[in-house]
N, C-alpha and C. Protein backbone atom coordinates (compact mmCIF):
# COMPACT_ATOMS: atom_id res chain seq x y z
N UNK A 1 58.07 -11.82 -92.46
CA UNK A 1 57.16 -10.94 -91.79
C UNK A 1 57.65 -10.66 -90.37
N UNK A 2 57.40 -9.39 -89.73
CA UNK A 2 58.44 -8.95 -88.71
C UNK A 2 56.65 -9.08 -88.05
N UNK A 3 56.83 -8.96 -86.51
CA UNK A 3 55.67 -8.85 -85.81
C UNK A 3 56.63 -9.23 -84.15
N UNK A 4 55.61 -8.74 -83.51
CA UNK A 4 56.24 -8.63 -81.82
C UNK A 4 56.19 -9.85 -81.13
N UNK A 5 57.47 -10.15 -80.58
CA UNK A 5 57.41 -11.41 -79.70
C UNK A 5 56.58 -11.30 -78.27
N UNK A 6 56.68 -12.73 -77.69
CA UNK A 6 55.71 -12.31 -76.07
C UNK A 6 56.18 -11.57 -75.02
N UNK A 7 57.61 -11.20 -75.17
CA UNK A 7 57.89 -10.55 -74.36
C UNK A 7 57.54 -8.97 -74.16
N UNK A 8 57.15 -8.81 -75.39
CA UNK A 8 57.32 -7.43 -75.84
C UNK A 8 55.73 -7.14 -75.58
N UNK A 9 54.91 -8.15 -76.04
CA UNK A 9 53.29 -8.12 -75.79
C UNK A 9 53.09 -7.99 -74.20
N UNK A 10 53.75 -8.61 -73.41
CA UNK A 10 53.45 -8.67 -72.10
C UNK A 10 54.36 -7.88 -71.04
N UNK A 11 55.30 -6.69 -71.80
CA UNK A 11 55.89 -5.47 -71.40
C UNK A 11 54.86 -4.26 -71.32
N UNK A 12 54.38 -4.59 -72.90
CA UNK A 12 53.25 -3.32 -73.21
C UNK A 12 52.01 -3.36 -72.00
N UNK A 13 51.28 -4.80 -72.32
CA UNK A 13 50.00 -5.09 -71.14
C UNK A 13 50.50 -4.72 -69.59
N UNK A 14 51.54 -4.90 -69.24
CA UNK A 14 51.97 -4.48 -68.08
C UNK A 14 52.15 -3.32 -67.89
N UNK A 15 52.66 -2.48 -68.72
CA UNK A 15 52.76 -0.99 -68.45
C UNK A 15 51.59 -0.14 -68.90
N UNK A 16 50.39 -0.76 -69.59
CA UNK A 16 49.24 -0.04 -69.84
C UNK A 16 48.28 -0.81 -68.64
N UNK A 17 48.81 -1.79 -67.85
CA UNK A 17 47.99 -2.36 -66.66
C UNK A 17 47.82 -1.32 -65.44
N UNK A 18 49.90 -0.66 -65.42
CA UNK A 18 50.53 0.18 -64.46
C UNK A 18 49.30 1.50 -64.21
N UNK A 19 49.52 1.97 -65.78
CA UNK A 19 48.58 3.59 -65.96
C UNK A 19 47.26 3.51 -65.63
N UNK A 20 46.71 2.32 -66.02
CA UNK A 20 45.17 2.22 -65.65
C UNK A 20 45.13 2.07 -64.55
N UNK A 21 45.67 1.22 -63.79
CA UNK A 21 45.61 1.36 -62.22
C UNK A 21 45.99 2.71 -61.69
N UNK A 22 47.18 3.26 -61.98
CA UNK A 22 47.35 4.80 -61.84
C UNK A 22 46.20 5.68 -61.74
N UNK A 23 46.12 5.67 -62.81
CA UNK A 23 44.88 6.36 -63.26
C UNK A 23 43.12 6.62 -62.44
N UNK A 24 42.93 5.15 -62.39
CA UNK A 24 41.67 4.72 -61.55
C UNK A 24 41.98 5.11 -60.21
N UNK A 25 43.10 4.93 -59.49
CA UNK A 25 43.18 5.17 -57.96
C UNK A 25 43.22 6.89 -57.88
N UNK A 26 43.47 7.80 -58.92
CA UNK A 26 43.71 8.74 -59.12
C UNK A 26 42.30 9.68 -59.33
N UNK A 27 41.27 8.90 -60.32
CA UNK A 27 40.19 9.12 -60.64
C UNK A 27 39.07 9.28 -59.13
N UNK A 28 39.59 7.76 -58.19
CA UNK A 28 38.58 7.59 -57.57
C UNK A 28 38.72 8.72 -55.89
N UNK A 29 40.48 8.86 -56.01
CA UNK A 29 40.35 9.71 -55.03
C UNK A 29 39.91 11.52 -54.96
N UNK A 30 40.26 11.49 -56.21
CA UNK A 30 39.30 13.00 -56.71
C UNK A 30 37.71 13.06 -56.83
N UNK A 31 37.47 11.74 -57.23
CA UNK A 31 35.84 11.61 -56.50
C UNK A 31 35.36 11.45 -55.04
N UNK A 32 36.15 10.85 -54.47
CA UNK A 32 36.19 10.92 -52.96
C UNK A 32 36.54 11.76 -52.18
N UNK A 33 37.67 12.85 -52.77
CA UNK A 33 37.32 13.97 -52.31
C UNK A 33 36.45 15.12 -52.62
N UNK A 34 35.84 15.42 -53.63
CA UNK A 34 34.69 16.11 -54.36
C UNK A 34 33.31 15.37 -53.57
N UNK A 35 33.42 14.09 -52.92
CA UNK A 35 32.02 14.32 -52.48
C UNK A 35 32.27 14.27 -51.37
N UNK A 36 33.55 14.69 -50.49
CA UNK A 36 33.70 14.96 -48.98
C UNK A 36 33.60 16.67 -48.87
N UNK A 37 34.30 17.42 -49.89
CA UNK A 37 33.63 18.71 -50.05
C UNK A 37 32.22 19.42 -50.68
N UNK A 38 31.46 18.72 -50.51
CA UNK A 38 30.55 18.95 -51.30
C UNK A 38 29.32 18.53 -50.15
N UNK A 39 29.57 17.43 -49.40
CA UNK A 39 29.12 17.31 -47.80
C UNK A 39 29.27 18.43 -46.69
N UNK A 40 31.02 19.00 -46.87
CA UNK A 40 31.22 19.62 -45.81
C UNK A 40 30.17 21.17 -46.32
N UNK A 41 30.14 21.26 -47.81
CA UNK A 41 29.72 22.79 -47.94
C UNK A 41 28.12 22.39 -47.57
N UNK A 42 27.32 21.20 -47.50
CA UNK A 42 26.25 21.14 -47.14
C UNK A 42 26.23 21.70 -46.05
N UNK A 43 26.62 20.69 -45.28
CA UNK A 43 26.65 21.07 -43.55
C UNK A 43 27.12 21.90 -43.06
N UNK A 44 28.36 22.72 -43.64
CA UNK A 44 28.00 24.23 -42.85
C UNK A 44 27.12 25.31 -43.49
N UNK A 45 26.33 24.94 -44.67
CA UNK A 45 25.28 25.88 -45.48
C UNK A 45 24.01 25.70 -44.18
N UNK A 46 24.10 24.39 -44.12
CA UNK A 46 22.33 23.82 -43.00
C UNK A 46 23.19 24.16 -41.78
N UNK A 47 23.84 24.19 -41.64
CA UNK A 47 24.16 24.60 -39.85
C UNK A 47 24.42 26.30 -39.87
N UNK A 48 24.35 27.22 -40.48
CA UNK A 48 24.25 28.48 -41.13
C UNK A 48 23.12 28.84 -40.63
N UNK A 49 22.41 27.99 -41.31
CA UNK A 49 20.72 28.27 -41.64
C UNK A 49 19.85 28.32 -40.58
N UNK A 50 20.65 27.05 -39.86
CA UNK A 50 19.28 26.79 -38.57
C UNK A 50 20.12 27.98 -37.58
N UNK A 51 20.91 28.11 -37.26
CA UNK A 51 21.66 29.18 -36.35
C UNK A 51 20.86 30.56 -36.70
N UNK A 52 21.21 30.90 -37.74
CA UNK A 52 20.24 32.04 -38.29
C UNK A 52 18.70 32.10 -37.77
N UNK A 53 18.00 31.05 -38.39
CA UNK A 53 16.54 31.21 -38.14
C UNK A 53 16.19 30.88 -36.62
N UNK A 54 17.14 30.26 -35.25
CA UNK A 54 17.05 30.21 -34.23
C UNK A 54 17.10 32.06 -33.86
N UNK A 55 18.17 32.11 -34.36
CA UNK A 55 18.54 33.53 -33.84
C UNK A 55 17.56 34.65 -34.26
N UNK A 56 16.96 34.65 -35.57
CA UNK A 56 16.04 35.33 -35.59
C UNK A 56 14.88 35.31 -34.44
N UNK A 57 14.87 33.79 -34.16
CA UNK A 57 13.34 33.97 -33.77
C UNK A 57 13.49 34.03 -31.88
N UNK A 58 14.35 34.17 -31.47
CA UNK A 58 15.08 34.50 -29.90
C UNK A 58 15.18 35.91 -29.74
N UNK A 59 16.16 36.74 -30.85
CA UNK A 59 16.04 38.33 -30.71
C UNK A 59 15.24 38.79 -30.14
N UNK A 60 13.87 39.30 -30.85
CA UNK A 60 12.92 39.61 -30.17
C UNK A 60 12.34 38.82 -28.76
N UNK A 61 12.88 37.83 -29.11
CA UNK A 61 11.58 36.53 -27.85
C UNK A 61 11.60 37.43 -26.45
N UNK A 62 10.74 36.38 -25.69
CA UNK A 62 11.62 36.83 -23.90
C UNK A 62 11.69 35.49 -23.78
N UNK A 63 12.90 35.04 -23.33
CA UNK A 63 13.38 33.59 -22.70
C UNK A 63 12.73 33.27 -21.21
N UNK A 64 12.00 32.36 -21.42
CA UNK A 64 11.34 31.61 -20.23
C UNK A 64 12.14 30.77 -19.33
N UNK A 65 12.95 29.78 -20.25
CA UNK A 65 13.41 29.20 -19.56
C UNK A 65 14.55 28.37 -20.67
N UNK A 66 15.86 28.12 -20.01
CA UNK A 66 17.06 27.03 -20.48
C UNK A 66 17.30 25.96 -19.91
N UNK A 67 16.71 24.86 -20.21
CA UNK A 67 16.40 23.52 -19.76
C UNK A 67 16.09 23.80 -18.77
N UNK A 68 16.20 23.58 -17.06
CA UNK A 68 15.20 23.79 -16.32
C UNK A 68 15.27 25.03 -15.62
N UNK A 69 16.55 25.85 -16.26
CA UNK A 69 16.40 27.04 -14.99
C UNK A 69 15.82 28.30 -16.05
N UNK A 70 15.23 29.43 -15.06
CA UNK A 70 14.67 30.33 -15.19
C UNK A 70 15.58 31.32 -14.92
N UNK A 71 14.77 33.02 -15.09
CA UNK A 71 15.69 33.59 -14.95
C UNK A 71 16.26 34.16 -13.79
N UNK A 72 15.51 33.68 -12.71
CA UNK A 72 16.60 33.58 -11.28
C UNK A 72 17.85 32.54 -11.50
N UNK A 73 17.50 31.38 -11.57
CA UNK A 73 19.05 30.63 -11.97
C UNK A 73 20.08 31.58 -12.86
N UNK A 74 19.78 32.19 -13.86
CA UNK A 74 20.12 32.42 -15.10
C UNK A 74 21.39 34.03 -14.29
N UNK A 75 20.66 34.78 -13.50
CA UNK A 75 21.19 35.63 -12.40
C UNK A 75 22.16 35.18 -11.59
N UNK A 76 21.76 34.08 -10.93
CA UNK A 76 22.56 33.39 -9.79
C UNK A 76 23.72 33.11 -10.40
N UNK A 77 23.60 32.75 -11.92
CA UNK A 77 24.83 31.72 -12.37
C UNK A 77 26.14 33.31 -12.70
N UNK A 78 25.50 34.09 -12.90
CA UNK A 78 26.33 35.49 -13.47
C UNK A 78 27.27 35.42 -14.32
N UNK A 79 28.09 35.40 -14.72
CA UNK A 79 29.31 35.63 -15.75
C UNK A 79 29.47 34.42 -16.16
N UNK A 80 29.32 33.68 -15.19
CA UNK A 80 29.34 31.84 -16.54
C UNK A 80 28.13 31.83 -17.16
N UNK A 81 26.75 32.58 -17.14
CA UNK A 81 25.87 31.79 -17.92
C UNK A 81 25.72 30.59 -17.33
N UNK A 82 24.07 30.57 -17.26
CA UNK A 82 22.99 29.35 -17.19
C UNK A 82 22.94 27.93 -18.63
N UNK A 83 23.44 27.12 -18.49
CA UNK A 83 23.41 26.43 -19.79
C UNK A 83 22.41 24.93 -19.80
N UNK A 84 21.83 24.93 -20.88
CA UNK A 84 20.95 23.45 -21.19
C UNK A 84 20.57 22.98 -22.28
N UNK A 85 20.16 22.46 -22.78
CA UNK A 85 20.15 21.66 -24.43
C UNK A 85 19.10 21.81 -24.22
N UNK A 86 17.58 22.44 -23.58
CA UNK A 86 16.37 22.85 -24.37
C UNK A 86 16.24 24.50 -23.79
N UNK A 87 15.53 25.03 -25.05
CA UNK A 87 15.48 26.69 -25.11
C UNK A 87 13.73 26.88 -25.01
N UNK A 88 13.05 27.66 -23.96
CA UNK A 88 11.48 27.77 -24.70
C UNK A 88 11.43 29.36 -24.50
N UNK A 89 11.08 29.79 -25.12
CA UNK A 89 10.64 31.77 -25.42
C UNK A 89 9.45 31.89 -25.61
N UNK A 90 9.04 32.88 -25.42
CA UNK A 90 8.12 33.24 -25.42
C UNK A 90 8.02 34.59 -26.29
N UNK A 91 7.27 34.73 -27.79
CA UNK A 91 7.07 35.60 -28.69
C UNK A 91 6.56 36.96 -28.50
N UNK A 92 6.36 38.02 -29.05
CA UNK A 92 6.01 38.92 -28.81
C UNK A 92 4.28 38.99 -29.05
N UNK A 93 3.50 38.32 -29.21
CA UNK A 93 2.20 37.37 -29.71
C UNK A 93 1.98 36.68 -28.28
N UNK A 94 2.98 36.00 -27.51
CA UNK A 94 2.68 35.61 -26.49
C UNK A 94 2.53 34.23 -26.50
N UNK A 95 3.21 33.24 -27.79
CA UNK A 95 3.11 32.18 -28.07
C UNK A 95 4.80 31.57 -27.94
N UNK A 96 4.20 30.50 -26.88
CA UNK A 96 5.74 29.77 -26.52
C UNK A 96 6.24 28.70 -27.57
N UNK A 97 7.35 28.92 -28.01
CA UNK A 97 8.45 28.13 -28.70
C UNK A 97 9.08 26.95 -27.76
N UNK A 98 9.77 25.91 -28.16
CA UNK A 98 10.27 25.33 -27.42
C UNK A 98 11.12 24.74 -28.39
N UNK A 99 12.76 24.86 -28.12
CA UNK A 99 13.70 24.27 -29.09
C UNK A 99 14.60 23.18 -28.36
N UNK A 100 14.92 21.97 -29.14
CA UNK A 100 15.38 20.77 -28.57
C UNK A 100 15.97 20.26 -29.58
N UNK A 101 16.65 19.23 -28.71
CA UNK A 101 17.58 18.34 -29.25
C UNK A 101 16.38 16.90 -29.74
N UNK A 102 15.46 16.39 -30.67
CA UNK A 102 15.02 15.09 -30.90
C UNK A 102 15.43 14.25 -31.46
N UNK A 103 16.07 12.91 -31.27
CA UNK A 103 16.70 11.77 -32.33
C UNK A 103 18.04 12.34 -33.27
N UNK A 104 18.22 13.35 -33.10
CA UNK A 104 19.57 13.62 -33.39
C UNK A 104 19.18 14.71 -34.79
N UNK A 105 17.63 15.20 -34.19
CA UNK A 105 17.87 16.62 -35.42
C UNK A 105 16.99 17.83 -33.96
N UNK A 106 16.90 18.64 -34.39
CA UNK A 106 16.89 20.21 -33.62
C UNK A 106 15.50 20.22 -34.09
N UNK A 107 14.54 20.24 -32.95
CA UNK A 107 13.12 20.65 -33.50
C UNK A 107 12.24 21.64 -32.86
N UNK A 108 12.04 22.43 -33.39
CA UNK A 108 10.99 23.78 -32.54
C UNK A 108 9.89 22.92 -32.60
N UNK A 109 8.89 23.44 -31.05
CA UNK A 109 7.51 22.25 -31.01
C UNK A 109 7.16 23.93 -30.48
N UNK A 110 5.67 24.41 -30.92
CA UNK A 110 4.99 25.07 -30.48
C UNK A 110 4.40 24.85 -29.38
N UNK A 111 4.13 25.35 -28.01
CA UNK A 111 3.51 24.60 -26.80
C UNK A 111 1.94 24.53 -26.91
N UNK A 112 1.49 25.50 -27.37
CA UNK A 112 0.03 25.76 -27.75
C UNK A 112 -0.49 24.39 -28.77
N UNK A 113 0.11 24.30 -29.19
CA UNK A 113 -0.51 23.02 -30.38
C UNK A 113 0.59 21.71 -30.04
N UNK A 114 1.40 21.79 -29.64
CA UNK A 114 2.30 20.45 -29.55
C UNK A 114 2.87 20.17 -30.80
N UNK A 115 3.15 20.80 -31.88
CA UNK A 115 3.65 20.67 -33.15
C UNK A 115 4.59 20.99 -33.45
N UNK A 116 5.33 20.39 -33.86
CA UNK A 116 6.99 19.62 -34.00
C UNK A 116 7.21 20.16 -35.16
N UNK A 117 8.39 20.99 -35.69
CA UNK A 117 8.93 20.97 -36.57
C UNK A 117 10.43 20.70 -36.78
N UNK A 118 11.00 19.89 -37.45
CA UNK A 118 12.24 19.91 -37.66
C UNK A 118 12.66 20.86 -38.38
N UNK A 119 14.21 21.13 -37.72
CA UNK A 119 14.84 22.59 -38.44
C UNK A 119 16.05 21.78 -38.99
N UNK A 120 16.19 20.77 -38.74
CA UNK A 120 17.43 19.83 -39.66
C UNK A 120 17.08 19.36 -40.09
N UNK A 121 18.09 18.52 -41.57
CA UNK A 121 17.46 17.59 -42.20
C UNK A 121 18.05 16.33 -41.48
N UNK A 122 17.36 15.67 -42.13
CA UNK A 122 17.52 14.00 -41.69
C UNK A 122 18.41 13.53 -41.73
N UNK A 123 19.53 14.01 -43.20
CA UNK A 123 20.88 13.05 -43.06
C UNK A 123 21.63 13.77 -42.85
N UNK A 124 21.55 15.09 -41.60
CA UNK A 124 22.99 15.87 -40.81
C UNK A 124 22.03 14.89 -39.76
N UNK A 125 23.30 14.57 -38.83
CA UNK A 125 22.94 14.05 -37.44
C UNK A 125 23.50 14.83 -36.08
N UNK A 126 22.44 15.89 -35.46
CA UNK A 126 23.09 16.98 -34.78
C UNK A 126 23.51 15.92 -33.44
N UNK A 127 24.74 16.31 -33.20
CA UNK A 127 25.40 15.46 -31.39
C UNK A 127 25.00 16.48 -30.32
N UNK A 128 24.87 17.52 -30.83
CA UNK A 128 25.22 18.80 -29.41
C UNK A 128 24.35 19.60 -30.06
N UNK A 129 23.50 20.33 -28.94
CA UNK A 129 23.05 21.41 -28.75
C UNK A 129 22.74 21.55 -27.48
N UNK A 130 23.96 23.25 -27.18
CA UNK A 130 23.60 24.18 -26.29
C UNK A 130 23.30 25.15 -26.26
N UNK A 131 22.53 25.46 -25.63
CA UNK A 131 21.98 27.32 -25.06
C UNK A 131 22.58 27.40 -23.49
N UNK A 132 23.41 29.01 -23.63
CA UNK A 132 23.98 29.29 -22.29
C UNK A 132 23.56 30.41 -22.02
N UNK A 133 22.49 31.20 -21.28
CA UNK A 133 21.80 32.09 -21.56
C UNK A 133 22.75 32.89 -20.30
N UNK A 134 23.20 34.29 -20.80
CA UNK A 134 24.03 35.15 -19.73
C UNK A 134 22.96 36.17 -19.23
N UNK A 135 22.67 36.73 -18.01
CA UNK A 135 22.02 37.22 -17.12
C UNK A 135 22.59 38.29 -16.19
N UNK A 136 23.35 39.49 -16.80
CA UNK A 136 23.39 39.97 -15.93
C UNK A 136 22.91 41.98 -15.25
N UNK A 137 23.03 42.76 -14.09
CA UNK A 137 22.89 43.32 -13.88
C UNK A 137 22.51 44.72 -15.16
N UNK A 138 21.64 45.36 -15.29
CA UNK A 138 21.66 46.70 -15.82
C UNK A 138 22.15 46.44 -17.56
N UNK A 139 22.26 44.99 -17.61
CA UNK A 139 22.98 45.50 -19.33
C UNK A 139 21.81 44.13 -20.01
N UNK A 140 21.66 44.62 -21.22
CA UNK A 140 21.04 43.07 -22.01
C UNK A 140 21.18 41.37 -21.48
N UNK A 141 20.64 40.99 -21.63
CA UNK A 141 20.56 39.33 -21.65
C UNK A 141 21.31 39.03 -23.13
N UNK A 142 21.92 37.60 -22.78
CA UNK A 142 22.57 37.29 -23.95
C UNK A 142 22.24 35.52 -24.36
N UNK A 143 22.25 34.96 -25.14
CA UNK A 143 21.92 33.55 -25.24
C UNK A 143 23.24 33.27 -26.61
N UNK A 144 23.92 32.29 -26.09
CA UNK A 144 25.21 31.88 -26.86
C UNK A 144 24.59 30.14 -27.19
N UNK A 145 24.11 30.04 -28.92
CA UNK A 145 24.23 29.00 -29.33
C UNK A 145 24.68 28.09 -30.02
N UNK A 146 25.33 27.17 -29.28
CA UNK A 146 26.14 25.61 -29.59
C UNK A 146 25.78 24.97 -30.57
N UNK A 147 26.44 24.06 -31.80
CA UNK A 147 25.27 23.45 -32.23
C UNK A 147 26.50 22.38 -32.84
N UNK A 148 26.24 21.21 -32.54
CA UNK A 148 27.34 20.16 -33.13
C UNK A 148 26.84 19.46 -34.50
N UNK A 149 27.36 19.14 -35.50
CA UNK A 149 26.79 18.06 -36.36
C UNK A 149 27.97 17.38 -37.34
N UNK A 150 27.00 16.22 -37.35
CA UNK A 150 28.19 15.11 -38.34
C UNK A 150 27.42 14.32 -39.59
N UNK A 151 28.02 14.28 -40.80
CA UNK A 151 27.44 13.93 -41.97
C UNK A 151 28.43 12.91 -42.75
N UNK A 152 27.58 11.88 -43.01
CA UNK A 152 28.47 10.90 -43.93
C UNK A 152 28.58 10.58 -45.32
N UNK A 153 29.57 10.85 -45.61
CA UNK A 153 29.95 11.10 -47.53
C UNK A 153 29.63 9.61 -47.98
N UNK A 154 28.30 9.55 -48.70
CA UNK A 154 28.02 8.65 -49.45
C UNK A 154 28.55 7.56 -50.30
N UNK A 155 28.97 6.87 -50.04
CA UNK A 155 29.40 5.41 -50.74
C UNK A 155 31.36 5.76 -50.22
N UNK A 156 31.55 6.28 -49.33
CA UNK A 156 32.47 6.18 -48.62
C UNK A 156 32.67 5.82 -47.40
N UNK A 157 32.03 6.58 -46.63
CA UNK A 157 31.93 5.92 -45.18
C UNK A 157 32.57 7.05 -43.93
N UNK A 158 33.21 7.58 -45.07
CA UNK A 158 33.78 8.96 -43.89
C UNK A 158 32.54 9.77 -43.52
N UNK A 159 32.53 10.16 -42.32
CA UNK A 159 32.16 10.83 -41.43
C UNK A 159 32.66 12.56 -41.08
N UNK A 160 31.93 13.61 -41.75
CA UNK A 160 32.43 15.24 -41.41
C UNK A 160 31.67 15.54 -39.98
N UNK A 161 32.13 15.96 -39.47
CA UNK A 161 31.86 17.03 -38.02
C UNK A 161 31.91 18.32 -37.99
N UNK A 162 30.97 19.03 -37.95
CA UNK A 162 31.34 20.80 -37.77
C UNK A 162 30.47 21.12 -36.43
N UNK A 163 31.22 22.40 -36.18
CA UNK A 163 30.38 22.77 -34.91
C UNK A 163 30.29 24.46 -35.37
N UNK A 164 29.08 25.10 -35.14
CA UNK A 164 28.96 26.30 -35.35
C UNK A 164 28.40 27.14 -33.83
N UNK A 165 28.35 28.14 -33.60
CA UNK A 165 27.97 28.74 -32.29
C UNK A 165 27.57 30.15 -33.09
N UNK A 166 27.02 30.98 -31.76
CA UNK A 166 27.00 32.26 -32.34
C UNK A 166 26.06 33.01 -30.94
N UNK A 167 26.33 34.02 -30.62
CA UNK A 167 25.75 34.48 -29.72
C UNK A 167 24.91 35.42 -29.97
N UNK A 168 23.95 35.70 -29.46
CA UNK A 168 22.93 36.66 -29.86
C UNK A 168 22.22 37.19 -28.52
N UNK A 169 22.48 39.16 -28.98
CA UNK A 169 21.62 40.01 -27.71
C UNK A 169 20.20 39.71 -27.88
N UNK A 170 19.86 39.79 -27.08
CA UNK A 170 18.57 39.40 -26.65
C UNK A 170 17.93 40.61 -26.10
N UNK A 171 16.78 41.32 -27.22
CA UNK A 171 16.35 42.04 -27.20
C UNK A 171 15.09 42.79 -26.19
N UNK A 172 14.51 41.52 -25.75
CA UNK A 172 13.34 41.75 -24.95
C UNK A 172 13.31 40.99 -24.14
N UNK A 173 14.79 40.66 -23.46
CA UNK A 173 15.14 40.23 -22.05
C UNK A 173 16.03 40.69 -21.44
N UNK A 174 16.22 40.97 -19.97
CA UNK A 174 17.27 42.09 -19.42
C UNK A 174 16.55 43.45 -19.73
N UNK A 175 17.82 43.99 -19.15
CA UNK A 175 17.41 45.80 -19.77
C UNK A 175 18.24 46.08 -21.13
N UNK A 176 17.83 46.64 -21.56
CA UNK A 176 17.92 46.97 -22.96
C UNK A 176 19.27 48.80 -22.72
């Protein structure tokens, strides 16, 4: 009776040890990258979103104030723009907004009621937000917004960062 010696048994286990390890490190880094893209398309979908619905709701506004200056600062500063990490406007209704940086998400608080809404979710963690509101002579007002954030790919540990901006005329501040 013919049958395989140990050398030959423990050639095979070794080279089907090789592929499976191959294989698995191969498997796991295509999962590790599928859920680092799949983070990044989150976070620039939600950093899209809140940029957008800021910007909607500023267009029309009249800007009161960018962290503490008004729109004499906002003049004085001229071609650099007035800049601060809180935004408050004032609606065409006549109801003040107030947008901020809280615990590391972006929250509009109505001033009239004191009511907080978050415009991020919980597991983007925004670093930065600026408003640089431009002010000058005979032409529109302008407000250019900053917005930093970082998200961590689940059962990995990596860490994504995006930063989005976007400037927006400002319709019912300045002259038009």
């Amino acid at each position: 009776m013919k049958g395989y010696t140990l050398i030959e048994v423990l050639v095979s286990i070794l080279l089907m040890a090789i592929i499976l390890l191959g294989g698995t490190a191969l498997f796991y880094q295509n999962l590790k990258s599928s859920g680092l893209s799949d983070v990044d398309l989150k976070l620039n979908t939600n950093m899209r979103g809140i940029l957008t619905g800021i910007e909607k709701d500023i267009r029309f506004s009249q800007i009161k104030n960018v962290g503490l200056g008004i729109r004499q600062d906002c003049m004085t500063a001229g071609a650099t723009g007035y800049a601060g990490s809180t935004l408050t406007v004032v609606d065409m209704n006549g109801l003040q907004n107030i947008y901020s940086l809280d615990t590391n998400r972006i929250a509009s608080t109505a001033a009239a009621t004191n009511v907080k809404v978050y415009l991020s979710p919980a597991d983007i963690k925004i670093t930065r937000l600026n408003f640089t509101w431009y002010c000058q002579g005979n032409v529109s007002d302008k407000m250019n917004i900053e917005i930093d954030a970082s998200s961590v790919v689940l059962g990995s540990g990596l860490n994504v960062t995006r930063s989005v901006s976007n400037e927006v005329n400002l319709l019912n501040s300045g002259i038009n």
